[in-house]
PDB file of N, CA and C in Angstrom:
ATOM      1  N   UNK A   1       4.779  18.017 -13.361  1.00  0.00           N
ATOM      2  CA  UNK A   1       4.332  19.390 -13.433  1.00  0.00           C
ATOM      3  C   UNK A   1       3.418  19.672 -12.246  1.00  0.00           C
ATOM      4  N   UNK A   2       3.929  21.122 -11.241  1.00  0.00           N
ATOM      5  CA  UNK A   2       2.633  20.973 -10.138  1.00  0.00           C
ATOM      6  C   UNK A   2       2.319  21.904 -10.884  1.00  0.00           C
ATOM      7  N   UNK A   3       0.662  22.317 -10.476  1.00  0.00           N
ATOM      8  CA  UNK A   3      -0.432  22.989 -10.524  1.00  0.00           C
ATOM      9  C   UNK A   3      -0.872  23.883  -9.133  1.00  0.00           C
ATOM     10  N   UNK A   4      -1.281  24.693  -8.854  1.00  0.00           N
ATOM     11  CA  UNK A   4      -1.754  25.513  -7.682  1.00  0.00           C
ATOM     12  C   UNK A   4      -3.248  25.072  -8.008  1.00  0.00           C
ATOM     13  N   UNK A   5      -3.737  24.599  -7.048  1.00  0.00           N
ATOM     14  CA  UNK A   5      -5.041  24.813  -6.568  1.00  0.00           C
ATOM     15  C   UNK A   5      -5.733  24.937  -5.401  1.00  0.00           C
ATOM     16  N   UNK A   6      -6.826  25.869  -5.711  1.00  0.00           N
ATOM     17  CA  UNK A   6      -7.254  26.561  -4.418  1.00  0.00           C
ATOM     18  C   UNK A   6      -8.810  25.138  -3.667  1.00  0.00           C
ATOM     19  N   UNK A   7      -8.927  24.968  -2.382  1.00  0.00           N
ATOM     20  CA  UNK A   7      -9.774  24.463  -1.819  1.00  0.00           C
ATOM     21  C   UNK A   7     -10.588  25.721  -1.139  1.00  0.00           C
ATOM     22  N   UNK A   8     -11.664  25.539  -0.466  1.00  0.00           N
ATOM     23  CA  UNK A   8     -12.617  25.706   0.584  1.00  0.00           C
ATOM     24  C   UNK A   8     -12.870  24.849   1.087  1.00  0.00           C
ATOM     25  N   UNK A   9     -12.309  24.726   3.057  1.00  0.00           N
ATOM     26  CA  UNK A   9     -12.445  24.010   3.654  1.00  0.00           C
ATOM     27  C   UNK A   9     -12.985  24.506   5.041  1.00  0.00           C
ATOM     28  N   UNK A  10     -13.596  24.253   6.062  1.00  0.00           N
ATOM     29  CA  UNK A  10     -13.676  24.153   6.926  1.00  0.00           C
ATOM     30  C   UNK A  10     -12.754  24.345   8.173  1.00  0.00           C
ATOM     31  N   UNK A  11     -12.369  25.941   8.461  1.00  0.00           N
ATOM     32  CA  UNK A  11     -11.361  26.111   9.308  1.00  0.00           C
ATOM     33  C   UNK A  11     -10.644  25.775  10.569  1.00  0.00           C
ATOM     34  N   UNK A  12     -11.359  25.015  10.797  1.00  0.00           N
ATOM     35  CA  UNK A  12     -11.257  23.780  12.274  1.00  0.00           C
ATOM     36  C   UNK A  12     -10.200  22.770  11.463  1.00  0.00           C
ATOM     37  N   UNK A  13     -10.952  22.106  10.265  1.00  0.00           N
ATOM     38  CA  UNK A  13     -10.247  20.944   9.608  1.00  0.00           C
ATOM     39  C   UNK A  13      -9.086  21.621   9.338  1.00  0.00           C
ATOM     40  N   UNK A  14      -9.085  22.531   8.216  1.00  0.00           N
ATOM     41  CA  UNK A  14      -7.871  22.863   8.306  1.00  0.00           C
ATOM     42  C   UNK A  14      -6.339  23.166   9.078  1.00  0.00           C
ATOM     43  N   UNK A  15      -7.209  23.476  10.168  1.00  0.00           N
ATOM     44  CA  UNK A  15      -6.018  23.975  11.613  1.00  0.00           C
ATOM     45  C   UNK A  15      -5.672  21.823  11.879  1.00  0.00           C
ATOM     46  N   UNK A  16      -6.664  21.460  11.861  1.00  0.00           N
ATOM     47  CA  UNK A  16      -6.166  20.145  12.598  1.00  0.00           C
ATOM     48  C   UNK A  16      -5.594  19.333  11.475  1.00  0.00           C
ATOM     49  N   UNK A  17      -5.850  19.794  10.233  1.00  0.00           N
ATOM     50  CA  UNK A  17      -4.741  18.443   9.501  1.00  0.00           C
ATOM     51  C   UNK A  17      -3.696  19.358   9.210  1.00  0.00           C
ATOM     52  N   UNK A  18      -2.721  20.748   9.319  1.00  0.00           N
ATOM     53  CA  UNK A  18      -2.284  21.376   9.254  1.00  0.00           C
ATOM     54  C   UNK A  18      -1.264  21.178  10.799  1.00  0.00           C
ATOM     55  N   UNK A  19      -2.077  20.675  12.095  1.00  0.00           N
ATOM     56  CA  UNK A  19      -1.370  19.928  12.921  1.00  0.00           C
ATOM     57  C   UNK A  19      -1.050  18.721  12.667  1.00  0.00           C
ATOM     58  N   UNK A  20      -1.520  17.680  11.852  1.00  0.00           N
ATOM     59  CA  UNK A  20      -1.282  16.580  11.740  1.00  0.00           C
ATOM     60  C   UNK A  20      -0.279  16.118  10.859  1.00  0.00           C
ATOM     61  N   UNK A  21       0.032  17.099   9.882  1.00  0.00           N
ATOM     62  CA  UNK A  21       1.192  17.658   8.548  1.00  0.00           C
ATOM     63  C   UNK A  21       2.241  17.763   9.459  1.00  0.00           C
ATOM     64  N   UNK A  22       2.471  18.384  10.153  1.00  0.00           N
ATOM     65  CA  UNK A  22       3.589  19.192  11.184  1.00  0.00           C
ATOM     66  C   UNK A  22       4.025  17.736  11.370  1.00  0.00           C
ATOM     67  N   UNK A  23       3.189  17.702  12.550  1.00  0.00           N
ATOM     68  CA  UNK A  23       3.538  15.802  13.558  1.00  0.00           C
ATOM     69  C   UNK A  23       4.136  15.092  12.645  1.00  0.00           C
ATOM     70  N   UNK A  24       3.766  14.699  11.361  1.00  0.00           N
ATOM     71  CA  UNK A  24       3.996  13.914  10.264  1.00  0.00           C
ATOM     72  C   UNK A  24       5.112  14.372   9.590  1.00  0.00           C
ATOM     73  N   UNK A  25       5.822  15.403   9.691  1.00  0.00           N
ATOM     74  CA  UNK A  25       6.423  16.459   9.471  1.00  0.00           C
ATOM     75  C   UNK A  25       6.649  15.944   7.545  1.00  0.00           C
ATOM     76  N   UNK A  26       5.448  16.495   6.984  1.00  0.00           N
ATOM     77  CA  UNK A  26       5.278  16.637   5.713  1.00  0.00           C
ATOM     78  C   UNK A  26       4.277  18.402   5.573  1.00  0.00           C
ATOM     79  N   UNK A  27       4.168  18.450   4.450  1.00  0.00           N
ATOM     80  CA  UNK A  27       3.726  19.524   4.420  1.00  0.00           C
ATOM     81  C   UNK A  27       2.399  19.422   3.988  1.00  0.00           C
ATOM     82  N   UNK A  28       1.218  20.162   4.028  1.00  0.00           N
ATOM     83  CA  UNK A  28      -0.391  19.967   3.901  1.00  0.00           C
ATOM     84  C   UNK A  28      -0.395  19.603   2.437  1.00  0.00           C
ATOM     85  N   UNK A  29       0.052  20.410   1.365  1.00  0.00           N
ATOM     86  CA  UNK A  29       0.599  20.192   0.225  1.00  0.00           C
ATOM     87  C   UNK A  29       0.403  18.995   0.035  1.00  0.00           C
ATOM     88  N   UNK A  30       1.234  17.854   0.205  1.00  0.00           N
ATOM     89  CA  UNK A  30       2.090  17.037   0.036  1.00  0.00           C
ATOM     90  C   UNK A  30       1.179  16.098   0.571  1.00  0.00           C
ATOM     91  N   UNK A  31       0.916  16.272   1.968  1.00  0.00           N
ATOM     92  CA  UNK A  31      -0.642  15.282   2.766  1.00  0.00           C
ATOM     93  C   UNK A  31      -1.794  15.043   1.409  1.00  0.00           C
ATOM     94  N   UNK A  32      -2.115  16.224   1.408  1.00  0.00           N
ATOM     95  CA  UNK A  32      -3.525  16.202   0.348  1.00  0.00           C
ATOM     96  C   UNK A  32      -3.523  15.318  -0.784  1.00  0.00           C
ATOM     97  N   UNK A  33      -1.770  15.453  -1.982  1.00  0.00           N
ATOM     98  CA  UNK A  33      -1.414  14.969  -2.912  1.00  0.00           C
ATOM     99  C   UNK A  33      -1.323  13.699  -2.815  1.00  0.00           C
ATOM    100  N   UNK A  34      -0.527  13.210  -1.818  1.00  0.00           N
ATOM    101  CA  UNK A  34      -0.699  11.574  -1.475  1.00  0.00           C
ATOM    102  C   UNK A  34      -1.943  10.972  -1.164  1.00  0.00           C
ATOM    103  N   UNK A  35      -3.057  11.905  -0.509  1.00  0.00           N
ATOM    104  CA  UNK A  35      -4.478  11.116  -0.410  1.00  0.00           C
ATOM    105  C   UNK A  35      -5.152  10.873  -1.320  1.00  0.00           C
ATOM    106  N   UNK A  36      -4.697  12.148  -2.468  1.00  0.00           N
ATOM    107  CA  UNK A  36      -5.649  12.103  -3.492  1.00  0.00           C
ATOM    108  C   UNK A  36      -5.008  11.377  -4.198  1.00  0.00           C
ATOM    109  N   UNK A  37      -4.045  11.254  -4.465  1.00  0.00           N
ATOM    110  CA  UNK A  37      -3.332   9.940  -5.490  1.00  0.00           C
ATOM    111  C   UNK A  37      -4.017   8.416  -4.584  1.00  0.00           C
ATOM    112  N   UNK A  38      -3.336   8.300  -3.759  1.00  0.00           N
ATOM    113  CA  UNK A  38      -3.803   7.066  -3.277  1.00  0.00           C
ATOM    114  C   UNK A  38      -5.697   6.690  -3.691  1.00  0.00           C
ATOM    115  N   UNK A  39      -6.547   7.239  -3.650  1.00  0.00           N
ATOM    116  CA  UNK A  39      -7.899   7.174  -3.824  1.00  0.00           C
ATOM    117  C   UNK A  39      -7.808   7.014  -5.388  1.00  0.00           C
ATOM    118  N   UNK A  40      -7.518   7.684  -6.287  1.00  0.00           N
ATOM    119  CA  UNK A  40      -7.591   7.684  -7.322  1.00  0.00           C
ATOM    120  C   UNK A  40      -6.608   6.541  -8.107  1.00  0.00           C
ATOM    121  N   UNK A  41      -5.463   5.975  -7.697  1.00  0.00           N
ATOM    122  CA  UNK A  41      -5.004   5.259  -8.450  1.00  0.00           C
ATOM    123  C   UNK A  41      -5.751   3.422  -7.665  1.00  0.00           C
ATOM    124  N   UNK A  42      -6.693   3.701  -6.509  1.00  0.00           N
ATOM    125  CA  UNK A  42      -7.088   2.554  -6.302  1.00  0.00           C
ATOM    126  C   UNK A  42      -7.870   1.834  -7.629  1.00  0.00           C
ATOM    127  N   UNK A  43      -8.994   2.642  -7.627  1.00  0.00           N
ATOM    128  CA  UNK A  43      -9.309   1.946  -9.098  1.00  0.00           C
ATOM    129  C   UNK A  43      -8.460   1.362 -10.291  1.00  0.00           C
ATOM    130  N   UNK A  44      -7.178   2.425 -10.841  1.00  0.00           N
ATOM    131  CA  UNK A  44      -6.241   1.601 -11.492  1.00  0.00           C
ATOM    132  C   UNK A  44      -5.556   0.599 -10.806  1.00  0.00           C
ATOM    133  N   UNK A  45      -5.014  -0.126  -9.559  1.00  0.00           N
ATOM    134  CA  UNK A  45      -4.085  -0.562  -9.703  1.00  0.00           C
ATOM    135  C   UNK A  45      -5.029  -1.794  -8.285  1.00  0.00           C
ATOM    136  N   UNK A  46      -6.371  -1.900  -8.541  1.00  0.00           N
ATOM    137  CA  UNK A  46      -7.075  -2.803  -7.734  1.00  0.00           C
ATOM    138  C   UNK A  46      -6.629  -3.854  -7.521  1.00  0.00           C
ATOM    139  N   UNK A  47      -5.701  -4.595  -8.514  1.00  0.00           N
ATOM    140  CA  UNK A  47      -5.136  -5.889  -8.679  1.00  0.00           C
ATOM    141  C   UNK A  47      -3.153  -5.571  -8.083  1.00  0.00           C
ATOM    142  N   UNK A  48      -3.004  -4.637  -8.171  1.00  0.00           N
ATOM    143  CA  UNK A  48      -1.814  -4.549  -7.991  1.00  0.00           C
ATOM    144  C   UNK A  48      -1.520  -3.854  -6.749  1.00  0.00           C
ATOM    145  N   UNK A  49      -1.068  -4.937  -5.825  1.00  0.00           N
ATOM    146  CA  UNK A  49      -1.033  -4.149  -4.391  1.00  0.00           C
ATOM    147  C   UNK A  49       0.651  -3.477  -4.659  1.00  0.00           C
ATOM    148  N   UNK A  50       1.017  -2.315  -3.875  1.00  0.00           N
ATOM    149  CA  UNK A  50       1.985  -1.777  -3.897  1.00  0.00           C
ATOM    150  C   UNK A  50       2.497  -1.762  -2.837  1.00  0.00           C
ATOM    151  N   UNK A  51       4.026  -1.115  -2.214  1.00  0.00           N
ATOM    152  CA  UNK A  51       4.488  -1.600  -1.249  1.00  0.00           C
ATOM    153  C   UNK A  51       4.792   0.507  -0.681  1.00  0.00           C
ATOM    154  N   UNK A  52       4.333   0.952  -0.008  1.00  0.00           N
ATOM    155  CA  UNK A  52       4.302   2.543   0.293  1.00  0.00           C
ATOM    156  C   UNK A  52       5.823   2.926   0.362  1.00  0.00           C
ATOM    157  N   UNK A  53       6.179   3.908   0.435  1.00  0.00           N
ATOM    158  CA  UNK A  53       7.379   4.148   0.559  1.00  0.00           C
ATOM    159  C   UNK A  53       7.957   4.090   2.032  1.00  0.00           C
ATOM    160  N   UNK A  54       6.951   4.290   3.135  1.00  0.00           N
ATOM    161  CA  UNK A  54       7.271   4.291   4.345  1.00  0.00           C
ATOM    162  C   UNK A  54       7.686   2.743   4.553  1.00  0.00           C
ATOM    163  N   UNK A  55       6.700   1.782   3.765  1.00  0.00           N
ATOM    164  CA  UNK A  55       7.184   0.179   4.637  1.00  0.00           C
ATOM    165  C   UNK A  55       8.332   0.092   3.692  1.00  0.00           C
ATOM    166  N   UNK A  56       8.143   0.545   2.680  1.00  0.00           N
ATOM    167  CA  UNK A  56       9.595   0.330   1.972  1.00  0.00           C
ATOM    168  C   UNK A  56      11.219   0.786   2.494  1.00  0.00           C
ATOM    169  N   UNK A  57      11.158   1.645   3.594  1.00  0.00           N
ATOM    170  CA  UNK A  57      11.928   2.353   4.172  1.00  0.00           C
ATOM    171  C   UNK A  57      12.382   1.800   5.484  1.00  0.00           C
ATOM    172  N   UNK A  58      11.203   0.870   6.129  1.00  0.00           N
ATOM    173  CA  UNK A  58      11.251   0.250   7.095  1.00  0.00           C
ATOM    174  C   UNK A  58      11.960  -1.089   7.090  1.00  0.00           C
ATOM    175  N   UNK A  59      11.349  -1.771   6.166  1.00  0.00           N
ATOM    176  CA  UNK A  59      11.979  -3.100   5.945  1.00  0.00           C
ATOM    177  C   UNK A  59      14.033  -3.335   5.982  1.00  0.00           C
ATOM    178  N   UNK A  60      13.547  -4.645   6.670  1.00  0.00           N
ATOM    179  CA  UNK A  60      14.750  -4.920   6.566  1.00  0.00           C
ATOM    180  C   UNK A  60      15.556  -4.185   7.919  1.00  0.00           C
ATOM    181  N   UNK A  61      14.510  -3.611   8.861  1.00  0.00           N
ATOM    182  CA  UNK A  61      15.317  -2.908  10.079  1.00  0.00           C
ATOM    183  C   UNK A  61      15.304  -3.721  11.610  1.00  0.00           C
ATOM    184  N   UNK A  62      14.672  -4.553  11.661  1.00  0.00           N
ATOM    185  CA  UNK A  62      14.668  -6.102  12.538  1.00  0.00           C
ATOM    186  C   UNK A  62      14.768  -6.933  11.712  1.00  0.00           C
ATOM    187  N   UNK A  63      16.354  -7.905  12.161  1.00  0.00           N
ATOM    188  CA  UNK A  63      16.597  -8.936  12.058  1.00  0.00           C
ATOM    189  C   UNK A  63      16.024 -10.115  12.811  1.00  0.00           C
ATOM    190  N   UNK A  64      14.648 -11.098  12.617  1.00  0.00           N
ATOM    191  CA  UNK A  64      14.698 -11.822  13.371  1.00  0.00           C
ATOM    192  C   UNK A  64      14.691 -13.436  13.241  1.00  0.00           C
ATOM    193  N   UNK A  65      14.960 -14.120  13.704  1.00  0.00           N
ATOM    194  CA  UNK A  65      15.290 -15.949  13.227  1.00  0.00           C
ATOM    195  C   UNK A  65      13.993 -16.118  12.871  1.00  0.00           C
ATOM    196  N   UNK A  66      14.456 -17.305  11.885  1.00  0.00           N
ATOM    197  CA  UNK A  66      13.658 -17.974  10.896  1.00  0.00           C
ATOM    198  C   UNK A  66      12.684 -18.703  11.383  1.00  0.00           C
ATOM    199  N   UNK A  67      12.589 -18.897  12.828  1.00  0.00           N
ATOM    200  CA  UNK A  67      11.672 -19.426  13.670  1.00  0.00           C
ATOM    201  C   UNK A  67      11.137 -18.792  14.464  1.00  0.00           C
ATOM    202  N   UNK A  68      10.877 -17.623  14.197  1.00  0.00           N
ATOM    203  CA  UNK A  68      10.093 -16.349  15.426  1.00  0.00           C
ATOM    204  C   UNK A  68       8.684 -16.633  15.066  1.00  0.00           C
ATOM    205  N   UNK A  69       7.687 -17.058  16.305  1.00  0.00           N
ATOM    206  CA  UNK A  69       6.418 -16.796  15.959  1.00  0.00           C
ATOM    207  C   UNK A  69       6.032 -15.987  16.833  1.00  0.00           C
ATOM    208  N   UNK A  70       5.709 -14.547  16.023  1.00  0.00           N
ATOM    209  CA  UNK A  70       5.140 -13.676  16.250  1.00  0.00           C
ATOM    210  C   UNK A  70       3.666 -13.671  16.916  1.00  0.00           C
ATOM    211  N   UNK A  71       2.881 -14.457  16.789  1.00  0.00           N
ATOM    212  CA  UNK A  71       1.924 -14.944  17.706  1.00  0.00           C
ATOM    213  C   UNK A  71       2.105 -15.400  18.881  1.00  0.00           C
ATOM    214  N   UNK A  72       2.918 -16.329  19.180  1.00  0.00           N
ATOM    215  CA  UNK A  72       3.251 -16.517  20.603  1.00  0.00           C
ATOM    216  C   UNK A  72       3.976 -15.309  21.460  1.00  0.00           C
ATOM    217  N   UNK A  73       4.800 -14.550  21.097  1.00  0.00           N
ATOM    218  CA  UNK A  73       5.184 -13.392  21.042  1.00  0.00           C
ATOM    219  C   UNK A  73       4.412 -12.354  21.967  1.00  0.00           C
ATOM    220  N   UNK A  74       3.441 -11.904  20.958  1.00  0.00           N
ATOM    221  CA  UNK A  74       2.280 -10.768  21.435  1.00  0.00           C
ATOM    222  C   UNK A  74       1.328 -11.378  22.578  1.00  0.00           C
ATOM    223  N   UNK A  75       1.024 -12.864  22.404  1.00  0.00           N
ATOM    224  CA  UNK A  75       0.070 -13.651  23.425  1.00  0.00           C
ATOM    225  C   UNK A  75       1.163 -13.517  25.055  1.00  0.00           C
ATOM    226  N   UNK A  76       2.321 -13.546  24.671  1.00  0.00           N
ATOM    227  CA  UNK A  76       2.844 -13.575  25.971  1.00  0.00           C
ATOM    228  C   UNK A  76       3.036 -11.794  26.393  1.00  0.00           C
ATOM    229  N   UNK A  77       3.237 -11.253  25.234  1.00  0.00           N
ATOM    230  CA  UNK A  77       3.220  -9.756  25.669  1.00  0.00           C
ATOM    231  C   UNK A  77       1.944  -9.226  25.862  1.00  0.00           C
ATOM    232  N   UNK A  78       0.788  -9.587  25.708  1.00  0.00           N
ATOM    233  CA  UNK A  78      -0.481  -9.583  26.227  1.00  0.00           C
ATOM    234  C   UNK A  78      -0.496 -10.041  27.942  1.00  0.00           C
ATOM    235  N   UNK A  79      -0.319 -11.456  27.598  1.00  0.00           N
ATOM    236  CA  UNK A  79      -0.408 -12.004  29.692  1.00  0.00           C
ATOM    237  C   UNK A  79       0.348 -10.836  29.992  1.00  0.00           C
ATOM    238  N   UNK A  80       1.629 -10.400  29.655  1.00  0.00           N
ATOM    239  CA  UNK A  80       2.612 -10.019  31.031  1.00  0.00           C
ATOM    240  C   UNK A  80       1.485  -8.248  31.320  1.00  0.00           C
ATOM    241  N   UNK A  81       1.265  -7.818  30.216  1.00  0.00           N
ATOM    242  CA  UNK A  81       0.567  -6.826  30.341  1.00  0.00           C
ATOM    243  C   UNK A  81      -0.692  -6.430  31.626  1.00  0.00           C
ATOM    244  N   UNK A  82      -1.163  -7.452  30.730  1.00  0.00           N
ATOM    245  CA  UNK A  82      -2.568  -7.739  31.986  1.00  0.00           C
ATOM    246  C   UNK A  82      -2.496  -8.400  32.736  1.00  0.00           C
ATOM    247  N   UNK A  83      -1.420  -9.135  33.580  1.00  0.00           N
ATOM    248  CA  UNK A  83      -1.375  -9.175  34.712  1.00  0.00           C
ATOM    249  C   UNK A  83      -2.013  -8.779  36.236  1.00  0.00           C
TER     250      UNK A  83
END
């Protein structure tokens, strides 16, 4: 069931998470609802880590061998960087 509710905010903030909704391309709506759920179900679910829907969406999109160390990896993509 949604509900309408009204805020008072700070019209700067508003314009900039109203840009940040866009970029994110979700709607302010929808931004707010997920923050405020997320904060509020921390206390319930302190013990129970969850998996977001975004990494849930991600996974499984690099295949890489069973012997990749990702540490040596970034240390060498670090040197070549700073070079």
């Amino acid at each position: 069931m949604e509900t309408k509710l009204t805020l008072r905010l700070n019209a700067r903030v508003i314009e900039r998470a109203k840009m940040y909704a866009s970029k994110q391309k979700i709607s302010l709506s929808k931004m707010i609802e997920s923050y405020l759920d997320s904060l509020t179900r921390e206390n319930e679910d302190k013990d129970n880590t969850s998996i977001t829907p975004l990494v849930k969406s991600l996974s499984g999109v690099i295949d890489l061998p069973s012997d990749f160390d990702y540490r040596k990896e970034y240390g060498d993509y670090l040197m070549e960087k700073y070079k």
